[in-house]
C-alpha atoms as a PDB file:
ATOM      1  CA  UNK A   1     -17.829 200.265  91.361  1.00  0.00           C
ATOM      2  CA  UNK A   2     -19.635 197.839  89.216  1.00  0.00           C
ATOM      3  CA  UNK A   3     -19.827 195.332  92.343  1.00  0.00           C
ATOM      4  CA  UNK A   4     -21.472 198.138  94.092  1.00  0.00           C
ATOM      5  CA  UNK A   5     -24.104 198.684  91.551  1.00  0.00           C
ATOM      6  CA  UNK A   6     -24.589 195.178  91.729  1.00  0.00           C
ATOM      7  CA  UNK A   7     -24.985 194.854  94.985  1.00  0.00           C
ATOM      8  CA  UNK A   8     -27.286 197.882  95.210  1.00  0.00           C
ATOM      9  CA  UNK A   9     -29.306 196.402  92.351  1.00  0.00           C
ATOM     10  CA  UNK A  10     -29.756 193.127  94.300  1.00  0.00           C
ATOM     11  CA  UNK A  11     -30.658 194.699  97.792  1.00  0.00           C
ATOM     12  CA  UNK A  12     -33.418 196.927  95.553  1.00  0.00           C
ATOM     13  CA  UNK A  13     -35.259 193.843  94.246  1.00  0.00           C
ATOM     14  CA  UNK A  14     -34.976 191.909  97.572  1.00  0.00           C
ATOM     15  CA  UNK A  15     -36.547 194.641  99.185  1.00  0.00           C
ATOM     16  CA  UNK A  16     -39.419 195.263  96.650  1.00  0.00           C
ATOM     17  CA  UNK A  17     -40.136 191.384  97.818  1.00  0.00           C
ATOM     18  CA  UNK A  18     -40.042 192.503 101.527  1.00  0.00           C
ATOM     19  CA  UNK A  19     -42.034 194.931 100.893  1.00  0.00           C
ATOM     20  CA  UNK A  20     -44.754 193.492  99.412  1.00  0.00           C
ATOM     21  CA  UNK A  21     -44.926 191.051 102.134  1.00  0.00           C
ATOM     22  CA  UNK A  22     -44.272 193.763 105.033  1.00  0.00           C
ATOM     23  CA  UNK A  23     -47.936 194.382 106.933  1.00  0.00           C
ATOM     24  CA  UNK A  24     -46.378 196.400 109.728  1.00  0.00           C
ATOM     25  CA  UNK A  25     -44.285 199.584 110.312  1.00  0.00           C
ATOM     26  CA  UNK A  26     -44.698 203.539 109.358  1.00  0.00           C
ATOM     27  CA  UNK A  27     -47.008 204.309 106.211  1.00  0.00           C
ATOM     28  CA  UNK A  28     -44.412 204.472 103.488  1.00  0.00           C
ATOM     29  CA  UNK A  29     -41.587 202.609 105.795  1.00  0.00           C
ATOM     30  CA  UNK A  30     -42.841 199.698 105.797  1.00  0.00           C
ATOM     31  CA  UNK A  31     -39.016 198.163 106.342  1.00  0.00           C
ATOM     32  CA  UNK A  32     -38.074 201.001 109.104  1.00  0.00           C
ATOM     33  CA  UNK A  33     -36.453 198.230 111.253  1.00  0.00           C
ATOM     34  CA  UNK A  34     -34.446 197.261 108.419  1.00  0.00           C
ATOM     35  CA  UNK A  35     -33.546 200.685 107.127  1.00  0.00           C
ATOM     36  CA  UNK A  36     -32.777 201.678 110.812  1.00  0.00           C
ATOM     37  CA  UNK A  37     -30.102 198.989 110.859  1.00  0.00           C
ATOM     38  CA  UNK A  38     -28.477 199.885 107.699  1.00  0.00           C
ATOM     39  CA  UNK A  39     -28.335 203.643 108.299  1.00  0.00           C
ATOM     40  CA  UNK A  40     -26.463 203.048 111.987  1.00  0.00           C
ATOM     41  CA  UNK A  41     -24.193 200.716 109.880  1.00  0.00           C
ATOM     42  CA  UNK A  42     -23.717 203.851 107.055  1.00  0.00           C
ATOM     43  CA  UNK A  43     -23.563 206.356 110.036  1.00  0.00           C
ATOM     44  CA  UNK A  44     -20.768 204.387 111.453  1.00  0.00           C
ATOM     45  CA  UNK A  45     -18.770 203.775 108.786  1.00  0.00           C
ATOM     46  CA  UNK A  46     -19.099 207.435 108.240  1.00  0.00           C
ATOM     47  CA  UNK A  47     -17.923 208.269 111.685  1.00  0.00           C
ATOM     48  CA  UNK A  48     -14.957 205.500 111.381  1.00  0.00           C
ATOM     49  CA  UNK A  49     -13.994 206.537 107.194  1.00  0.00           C
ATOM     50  CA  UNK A  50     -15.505 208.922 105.434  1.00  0.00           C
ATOM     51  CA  UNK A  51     -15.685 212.028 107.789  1.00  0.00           C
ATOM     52  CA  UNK A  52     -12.069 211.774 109.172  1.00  0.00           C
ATOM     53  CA  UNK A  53     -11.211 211.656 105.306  1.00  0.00           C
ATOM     54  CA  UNK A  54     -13.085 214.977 104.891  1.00  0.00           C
ATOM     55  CA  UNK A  55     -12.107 216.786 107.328  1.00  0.00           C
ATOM     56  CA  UNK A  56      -8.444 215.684 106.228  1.00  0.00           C
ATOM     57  CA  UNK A  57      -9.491 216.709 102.465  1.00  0.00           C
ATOM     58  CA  UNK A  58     -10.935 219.866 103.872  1.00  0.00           C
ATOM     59  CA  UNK A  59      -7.750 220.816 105.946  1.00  0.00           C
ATOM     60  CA  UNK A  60      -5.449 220.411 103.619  1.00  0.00           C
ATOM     61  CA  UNK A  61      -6.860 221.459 100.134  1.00  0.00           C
ATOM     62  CA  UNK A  62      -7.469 224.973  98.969  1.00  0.00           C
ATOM     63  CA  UNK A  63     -10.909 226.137  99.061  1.00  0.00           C
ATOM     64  CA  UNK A  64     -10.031 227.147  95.146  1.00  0.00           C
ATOM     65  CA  UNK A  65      -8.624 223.584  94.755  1.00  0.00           C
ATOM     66  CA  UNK A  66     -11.895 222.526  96.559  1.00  0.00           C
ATOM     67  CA  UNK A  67     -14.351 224.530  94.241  1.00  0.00           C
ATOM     68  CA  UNK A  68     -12.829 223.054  91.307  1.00  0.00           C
ATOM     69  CA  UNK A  69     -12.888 219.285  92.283  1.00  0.00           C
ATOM     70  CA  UNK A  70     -16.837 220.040  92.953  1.00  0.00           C
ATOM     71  CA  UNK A  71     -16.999 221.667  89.570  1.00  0.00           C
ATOM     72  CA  UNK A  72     -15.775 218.977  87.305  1.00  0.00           C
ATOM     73  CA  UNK A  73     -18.437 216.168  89.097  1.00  0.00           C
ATOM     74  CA  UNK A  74     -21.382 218.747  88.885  1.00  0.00           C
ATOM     75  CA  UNK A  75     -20.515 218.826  85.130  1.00  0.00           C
ATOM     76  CA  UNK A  76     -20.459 215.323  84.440  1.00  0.00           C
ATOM     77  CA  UNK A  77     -23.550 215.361  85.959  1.00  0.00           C
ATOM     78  CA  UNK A  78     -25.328 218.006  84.342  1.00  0.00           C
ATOM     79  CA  UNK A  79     -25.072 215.030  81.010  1.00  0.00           C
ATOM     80  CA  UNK A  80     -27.403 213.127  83.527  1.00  0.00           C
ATOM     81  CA  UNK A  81     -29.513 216.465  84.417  1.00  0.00           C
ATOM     82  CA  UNK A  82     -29.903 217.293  80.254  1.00  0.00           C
ATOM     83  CA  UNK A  83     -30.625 213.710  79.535  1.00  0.00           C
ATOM     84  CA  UNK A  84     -33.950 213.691  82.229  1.00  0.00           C
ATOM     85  CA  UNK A  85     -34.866 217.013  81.502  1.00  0.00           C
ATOM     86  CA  UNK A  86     -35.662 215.718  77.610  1.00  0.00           C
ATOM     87  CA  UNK A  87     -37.465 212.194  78.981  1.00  0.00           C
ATOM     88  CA  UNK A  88     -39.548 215.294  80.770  1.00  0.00           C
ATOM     89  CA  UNK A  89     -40.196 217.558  77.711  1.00  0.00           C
ATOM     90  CA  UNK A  90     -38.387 220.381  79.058  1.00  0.00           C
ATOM     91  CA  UNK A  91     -37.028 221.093  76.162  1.00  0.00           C
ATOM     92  CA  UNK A  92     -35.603 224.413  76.742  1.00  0.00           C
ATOM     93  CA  UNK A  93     -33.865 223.218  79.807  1.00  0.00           C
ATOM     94  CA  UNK A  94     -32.286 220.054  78.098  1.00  0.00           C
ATOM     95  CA  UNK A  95     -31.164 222.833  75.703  1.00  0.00           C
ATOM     96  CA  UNK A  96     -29.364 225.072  78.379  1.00  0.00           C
ATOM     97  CA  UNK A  97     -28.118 221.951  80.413  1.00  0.00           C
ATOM     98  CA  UNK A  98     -26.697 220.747  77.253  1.00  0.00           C
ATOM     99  CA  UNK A  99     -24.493 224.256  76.758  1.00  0.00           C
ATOM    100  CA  UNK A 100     -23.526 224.158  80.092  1.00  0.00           C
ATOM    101  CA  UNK A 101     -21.953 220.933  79.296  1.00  0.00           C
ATOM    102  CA  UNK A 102     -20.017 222.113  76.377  1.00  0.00           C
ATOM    103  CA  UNK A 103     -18.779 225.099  77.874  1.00  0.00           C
ATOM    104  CA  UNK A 104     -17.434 224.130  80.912  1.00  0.00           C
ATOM    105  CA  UNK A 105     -16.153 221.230  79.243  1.00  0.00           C
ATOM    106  CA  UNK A 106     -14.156 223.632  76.520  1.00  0.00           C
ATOM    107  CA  UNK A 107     -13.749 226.806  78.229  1.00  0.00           C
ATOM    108  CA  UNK A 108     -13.918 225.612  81.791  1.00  0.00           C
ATOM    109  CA  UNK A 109     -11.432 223.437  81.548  1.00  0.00           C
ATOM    110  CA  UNK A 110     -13.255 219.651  81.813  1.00  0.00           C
ATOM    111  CA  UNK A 111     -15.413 221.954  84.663  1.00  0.00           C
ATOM    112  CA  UNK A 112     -12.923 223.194  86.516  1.00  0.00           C
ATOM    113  CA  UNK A 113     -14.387 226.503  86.069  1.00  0.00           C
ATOM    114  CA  UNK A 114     -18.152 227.021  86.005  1.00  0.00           C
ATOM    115  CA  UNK A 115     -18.126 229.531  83.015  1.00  0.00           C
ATOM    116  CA  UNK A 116     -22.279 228.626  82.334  1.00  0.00           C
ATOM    117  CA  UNK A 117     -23.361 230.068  85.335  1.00  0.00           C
ATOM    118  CA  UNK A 118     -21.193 233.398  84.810  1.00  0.00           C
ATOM    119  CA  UNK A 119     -23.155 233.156  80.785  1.00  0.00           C
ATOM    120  CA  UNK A 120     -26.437 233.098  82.455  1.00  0.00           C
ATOM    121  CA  UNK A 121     -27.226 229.194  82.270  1.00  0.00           C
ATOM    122  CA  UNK A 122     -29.035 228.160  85.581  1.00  0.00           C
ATOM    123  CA  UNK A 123     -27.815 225.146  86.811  1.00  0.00           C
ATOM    124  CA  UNK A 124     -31.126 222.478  87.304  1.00  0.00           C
ATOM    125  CA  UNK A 125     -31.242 219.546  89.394  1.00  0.00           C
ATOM    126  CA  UNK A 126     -32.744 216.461  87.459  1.00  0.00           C
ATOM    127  CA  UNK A 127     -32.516 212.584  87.738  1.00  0.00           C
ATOM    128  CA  UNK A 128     -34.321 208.918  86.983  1.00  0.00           C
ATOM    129  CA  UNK A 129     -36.250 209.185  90.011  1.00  0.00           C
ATOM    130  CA  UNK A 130     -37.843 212.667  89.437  1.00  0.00           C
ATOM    131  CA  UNK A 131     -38.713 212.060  85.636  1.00  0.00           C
ATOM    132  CA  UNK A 132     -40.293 208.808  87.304  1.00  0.00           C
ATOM    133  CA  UNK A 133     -42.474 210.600  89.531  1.00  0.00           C
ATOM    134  CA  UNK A 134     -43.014 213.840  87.000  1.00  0.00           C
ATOM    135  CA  UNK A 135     -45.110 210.415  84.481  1.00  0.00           C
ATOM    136  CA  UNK A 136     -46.685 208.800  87.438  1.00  0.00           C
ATOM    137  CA  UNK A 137     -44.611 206.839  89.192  1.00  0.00           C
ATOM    138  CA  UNK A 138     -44.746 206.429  93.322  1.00  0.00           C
ATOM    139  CA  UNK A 139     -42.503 206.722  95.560  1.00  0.00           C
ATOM    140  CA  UNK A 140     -42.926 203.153  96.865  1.00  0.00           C
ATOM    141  CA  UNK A 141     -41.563 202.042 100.476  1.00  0.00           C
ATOM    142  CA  UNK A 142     -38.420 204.243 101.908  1.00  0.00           C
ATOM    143  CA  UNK A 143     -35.257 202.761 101.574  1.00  0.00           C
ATOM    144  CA  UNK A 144     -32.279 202.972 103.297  1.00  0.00           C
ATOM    145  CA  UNK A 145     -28.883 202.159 100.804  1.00  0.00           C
ATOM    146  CA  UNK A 146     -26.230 200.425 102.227  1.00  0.00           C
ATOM    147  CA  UNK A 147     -23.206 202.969 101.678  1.00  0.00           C
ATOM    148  CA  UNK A 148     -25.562 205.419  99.317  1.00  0.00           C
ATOM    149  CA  UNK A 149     -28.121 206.544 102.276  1.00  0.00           C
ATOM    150  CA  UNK A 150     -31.444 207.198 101.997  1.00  0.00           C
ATOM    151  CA  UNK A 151     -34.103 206.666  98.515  1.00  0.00           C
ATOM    152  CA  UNK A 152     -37.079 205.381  97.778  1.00  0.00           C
ATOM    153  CA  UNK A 153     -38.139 202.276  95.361  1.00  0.00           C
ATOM    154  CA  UNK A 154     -38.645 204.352  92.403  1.00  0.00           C
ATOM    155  CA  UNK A 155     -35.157 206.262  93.597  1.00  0.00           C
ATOM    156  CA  UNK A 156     -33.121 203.767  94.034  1.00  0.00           C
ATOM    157  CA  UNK A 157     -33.850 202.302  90.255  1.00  0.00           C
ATOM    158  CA  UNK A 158     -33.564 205.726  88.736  1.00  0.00           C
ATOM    159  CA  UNK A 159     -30.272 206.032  90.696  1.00  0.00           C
ATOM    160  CA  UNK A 160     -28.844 202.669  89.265  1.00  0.00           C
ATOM    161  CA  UNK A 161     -30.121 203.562  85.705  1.00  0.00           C
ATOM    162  CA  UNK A 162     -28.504 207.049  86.185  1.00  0.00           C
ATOM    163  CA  UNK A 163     -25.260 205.807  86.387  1.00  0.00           C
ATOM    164  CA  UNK A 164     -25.045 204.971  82.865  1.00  0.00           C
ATOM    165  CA  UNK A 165     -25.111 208.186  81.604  1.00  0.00           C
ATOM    166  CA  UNK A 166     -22.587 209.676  83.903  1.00  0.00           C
ATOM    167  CA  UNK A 167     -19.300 210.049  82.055  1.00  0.00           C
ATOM    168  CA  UNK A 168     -17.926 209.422  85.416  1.00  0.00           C
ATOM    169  CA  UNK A 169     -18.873 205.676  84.809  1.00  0.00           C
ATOM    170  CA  UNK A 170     -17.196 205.841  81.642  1.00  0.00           C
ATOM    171  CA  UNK A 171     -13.204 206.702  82.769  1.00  0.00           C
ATOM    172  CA  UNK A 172     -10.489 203.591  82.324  1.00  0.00           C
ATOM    173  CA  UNK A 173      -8.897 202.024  84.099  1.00  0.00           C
ATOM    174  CA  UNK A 174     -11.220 200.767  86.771  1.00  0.00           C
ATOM    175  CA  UNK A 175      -8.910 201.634  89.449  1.00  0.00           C
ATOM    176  CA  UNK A 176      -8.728 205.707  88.035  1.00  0.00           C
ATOM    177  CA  UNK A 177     -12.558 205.372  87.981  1.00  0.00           C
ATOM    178  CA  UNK A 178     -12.809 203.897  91.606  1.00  0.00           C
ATOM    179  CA  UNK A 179     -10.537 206.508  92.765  1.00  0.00           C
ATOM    180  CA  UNK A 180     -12.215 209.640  91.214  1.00  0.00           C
ATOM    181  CA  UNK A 181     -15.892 207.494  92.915  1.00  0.00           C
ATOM    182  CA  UNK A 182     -14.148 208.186  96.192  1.00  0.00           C
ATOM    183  CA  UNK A 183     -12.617 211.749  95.876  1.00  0.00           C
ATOM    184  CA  UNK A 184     -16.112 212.389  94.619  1.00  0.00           C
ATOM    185  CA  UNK A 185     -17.411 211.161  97.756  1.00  0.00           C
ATOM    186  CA  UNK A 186     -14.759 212.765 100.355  1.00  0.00           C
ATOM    187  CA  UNK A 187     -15.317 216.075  98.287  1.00  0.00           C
ATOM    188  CA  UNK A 188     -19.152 216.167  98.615  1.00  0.00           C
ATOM    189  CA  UNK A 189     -18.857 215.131 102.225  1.00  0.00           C
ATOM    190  CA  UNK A 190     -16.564 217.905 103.273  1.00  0.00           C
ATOM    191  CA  UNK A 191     -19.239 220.097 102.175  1.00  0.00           C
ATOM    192  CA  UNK A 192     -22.077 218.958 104.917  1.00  0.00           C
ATOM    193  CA  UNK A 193     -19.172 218.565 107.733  1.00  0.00           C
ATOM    194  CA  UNK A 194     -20.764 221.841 109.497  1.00  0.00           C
ATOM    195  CA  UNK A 195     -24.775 220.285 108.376  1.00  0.00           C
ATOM    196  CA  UNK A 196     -23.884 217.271 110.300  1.00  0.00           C
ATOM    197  CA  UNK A 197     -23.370 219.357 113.174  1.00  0.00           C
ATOM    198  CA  UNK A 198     -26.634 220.665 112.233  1.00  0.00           C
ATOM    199  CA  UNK A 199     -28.464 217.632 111.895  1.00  0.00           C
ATOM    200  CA  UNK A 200     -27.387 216.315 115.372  1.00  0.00           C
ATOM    201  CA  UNK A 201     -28.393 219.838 117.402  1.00  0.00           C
ATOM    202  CA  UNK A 202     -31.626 219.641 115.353  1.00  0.00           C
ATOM    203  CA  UNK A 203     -32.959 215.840 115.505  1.00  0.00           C
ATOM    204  CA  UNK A 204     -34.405 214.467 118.210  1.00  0.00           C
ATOM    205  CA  UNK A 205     -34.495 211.185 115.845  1.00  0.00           C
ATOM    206  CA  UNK A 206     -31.959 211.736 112.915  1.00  0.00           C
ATOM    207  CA  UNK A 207     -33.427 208.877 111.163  1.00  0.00           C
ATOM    208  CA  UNK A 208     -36.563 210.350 111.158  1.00  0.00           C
ATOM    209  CA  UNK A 209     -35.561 213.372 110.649  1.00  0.00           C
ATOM    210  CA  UNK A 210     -33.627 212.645 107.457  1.00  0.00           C
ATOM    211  CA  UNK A 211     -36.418 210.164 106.042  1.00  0.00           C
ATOM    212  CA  UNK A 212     -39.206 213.126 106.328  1.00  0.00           C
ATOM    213  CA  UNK A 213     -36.533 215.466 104.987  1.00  0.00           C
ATOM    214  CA  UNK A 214     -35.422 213.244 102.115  1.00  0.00           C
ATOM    215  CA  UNK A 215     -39.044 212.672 101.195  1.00  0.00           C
ATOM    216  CA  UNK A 216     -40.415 216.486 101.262  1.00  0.00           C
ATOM    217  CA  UNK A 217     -37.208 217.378  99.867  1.00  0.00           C
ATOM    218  CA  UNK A 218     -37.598 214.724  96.597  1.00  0.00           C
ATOM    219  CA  UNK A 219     -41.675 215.745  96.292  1.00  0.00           C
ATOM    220  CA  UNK A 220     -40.604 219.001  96.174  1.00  0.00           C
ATOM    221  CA  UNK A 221     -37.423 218.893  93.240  1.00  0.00           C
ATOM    222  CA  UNK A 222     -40.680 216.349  91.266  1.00  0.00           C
ATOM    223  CA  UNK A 223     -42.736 219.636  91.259  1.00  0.00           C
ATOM    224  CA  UNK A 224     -40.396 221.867  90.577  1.00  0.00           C
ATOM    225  CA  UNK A 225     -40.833 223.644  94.069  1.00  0.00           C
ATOM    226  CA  UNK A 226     -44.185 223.669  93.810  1.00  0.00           C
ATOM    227  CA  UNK A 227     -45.724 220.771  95.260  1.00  0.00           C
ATOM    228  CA  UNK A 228     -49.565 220.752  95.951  1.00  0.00           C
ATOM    229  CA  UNK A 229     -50.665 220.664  99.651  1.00  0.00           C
ATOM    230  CA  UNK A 230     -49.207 216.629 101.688  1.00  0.00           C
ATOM    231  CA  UNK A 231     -51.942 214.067 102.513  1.00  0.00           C
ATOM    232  CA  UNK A 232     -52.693 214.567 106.090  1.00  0.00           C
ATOM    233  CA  UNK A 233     -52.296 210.476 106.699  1.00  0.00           C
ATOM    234  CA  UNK A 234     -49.524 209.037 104.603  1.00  0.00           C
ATOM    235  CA  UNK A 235     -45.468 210.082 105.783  1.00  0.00           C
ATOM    236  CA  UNK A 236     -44.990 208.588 102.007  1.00  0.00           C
ATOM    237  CA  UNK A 237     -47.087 211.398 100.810  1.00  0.00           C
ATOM    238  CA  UNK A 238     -46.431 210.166  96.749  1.00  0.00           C
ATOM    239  CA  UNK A 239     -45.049 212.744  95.098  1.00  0.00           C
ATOM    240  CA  UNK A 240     -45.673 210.000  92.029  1.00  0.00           C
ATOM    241  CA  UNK A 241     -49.605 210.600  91.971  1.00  0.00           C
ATOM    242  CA  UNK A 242     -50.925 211.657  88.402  1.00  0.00           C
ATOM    243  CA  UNK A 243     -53.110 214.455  89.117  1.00  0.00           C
ATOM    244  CA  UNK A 244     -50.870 216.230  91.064  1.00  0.00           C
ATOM    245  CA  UNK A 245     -47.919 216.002  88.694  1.00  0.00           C
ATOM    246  CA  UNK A 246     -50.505 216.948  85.655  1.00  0.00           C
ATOM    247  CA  UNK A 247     -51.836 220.221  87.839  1.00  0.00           C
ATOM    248  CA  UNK A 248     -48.217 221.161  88.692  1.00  0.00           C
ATOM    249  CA  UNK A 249     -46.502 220.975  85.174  1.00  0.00           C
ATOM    250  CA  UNK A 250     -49.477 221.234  82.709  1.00  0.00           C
ATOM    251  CA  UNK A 251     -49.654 217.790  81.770  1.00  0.00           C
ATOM    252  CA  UNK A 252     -53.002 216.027  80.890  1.00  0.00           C
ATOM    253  CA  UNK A 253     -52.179 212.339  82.207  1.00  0.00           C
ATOM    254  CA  UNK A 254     -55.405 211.805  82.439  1.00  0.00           C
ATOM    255  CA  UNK A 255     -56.092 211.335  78.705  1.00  0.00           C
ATOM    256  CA  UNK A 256     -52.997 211.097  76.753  1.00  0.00           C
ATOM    257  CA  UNK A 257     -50.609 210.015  80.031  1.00  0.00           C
ATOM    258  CA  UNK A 258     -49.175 206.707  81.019  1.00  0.00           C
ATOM    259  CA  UNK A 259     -50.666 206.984  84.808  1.00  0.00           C
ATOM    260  CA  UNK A 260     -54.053 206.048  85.796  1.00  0.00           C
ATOM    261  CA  UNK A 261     -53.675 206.744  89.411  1.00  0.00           C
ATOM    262  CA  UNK A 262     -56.852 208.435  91.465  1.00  0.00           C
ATOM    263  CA  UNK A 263     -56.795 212.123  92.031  1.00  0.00           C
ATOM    264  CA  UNK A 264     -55.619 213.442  94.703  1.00  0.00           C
ATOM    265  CA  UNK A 265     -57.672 214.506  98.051  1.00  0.00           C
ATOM    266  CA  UNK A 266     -58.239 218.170  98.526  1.00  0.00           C
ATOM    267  CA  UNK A 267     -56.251 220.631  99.811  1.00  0.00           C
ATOM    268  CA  UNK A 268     -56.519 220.451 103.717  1.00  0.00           C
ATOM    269  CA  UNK A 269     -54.730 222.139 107.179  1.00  0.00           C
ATOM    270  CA  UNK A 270     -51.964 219.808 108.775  1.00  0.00           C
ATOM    271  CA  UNK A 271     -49.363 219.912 111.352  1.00  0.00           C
ATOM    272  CA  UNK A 272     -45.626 220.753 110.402  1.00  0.00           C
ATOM    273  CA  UNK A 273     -43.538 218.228 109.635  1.00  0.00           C
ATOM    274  CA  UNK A 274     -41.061 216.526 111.536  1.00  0.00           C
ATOM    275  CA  UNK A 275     -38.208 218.683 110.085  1.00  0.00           C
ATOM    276  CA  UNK A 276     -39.951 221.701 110.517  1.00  0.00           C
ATOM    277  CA  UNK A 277     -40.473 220.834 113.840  1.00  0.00           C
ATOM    278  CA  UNK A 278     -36.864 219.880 114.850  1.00  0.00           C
ATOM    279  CA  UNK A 279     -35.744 222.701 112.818  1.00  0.00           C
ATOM    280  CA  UNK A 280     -37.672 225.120 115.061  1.00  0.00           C
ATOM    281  CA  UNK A 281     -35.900 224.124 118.448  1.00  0.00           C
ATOM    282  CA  UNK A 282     -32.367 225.221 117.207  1.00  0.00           C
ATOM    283  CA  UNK A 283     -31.249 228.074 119.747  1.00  0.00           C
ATOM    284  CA  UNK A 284     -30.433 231.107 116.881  1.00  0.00           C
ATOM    285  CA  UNK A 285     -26.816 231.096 117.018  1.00  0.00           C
ATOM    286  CA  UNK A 286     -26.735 227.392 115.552  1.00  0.00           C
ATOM    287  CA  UNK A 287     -28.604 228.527 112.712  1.00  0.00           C
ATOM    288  CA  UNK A 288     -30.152 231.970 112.280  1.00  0.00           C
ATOM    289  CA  UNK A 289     -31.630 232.390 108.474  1.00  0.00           C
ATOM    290  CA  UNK A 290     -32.466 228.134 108.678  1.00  0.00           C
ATOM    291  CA  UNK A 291     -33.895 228.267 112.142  1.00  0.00           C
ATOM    292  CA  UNK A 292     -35.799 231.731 110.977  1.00  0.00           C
ATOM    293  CA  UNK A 293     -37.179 230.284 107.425  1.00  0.00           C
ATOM    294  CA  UNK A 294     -38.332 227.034 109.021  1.00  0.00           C
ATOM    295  CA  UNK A 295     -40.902 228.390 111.247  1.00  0.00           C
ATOM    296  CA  UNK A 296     -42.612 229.847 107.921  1.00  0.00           C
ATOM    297  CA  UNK A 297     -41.876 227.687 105.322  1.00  0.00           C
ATOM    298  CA  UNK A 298     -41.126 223.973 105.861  1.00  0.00           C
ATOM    299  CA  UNK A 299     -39.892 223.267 102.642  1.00  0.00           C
ATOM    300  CA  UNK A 300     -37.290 225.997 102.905  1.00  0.00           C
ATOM    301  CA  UNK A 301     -35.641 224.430 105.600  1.00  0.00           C
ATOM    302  CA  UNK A 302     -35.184 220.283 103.760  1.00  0.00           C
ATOM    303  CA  UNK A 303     -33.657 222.428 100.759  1.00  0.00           C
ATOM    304  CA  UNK A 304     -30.945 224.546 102.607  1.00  0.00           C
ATOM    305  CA  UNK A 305     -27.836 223.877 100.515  1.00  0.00           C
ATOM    306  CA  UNK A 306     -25.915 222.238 103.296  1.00  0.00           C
ATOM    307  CA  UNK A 307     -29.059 219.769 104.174  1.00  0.00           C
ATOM    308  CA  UNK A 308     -29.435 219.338 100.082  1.00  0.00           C
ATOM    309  CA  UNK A 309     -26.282 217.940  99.717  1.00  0.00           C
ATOM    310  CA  UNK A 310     -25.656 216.550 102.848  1.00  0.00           C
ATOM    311  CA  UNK A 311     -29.042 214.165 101.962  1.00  0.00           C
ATOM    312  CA  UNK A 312     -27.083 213.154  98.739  1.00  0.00           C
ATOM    313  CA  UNK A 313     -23.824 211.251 100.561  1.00  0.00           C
ATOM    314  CA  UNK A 314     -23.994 208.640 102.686  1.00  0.00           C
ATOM    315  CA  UNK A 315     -23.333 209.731 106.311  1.00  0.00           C
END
């Protein structure tokens, strides 16, 4: 595990150099040859590994069994979730994500059992990246992870810092920890082995597909589902830009904030985006409720639950 955060820390500066020095390529993939290389290499080694695994882990295990793996990572992770919801001032949210912690951890059983959402405590989805982008920060150029799928510069250094406050970092001996990385893994990709389906009836380019997705889908969790109106001209679309983030959460950046970035341009009529548009050719029996929110609302469609975690896993 450590190697790999190594190793993802290395390939994160060496492409912030590449980047800088990359003149051609999609606005906001500027390294789209690269990133197209390493997702076929992480969508083979999912066909080859990781999906046979799942649908193994799938077979065999209880759906109970199931729900309860899933349960103990999501509460480890809420620490993360409370942790970025205070760097945010969300106060009140830090508050609730921090008794979710303690009572699935006591009464839940570690997590086992998700006893905060039966009390009333909603469940939020926080990280680095987003607290990043809620005080200014860019996306920078889309990345493609080897083994950890797709990010973004900002991203992919929020994700590396993340995993120091996951207790899951924390468990001894490194083999244990290793092996509860990979059930972790197998159990979260079990989840998406019907969006994968999905994804390849819907895509006439699942790289593009998933790079729009991942993008709307991480400008939209920055806003807290509601993001001002995309730049007509930019795929990156910076979810990071001052203004915006000060207009959707209240914020005056503009005096007291760390950003100094220009405001952004006004509101204007543009096409739908590529997931929309894939989205739309399903025949309805593949998808009905997906197929039928996606003609009307975009973002509905890049924050289904199967496409929200299935963006979250290497494929």
């Amino acid at each position: 595990m450590r190697r790999l955060r190594l190793a993802t820390l290395c390939a994160v500066t060496g492409v912030a150099i590449l980047s800088g020095c990359a003149s051609t390529g999609t606005p906001g993939d500027p390294l789209e040859p690269l990133n197209r290389g390493i997702y076929t290499f992480n969508d083979g080694l999912d066909t080859v590994l990781v999906k046979p695994l799942a649908e193994v882990y799938k077979g065999v295990i209880p759906p109970v069994a199931r729900t309860g793996v899933s349960n103990v990572f999501a509460n480890m992770y809420d620490v993360v979730v409370a942790l970025n919801n205070l760097l945010q001032g969300k106060f009140s949210q830090a508050l609730s994500d921090t008794g979710r912690v303690v009572i699935n951890t006591t009464a839940g059983l570690f997590g086992l059992f998700d006893i905060a959402s039966v009390a009333g405590l909603e469940k939020h989805d926080e990280d680095l990246g987003q607290t990043l982008g809620y005080w200014g920060v860019g996306n920078g150029a889309y990345l493609v992870l080897p083994l950890l799928g797709p990010s973004t510069l900002r991203d992919a250094v929020g994700r590396f810092v993340d995993v120091y406050t996951n207790p899951e970092t924390y468990i001894k001996p490194t083999s244990t920890r290793n092996a509860v990385w990979g059930l972790n893994v197998v159990s979260r990709r079990s989840e998406l082995l019907d969006a994968s389906r999905l994804l390849g009836i819907a895509a006439l380019d699942d790289y593009a597909f998933v790079r729009d997705a991942y993008l709307q889908r991480r400008r939209n969790l920055i806003y807290d589902g509601n993001p001002p109106r995309e730049k007509f001209d930019s795929v990156d679309a910076s979810p990071g830009d001052a203004g915006d983030v000060a207009a959707a959460h209240g914020v005056n950046l503009r005096s007291a904030g760390p950003a100094t970035e220009d405001s952004p341009v006004p509101a204007q009529s543009e096409p739908p985006s590529a997931p929309a548009v894939a989205m739309s050719m399903l025949p309805a029996s593949a998808d009905p409720e997906t197929a039928k929110n996606s003609a009307a609302e975009p973002e509905a469609v890049v924050d289904s639950p199967k496409l929200r975690v299935w963006l979250s896993v290497p494929r």
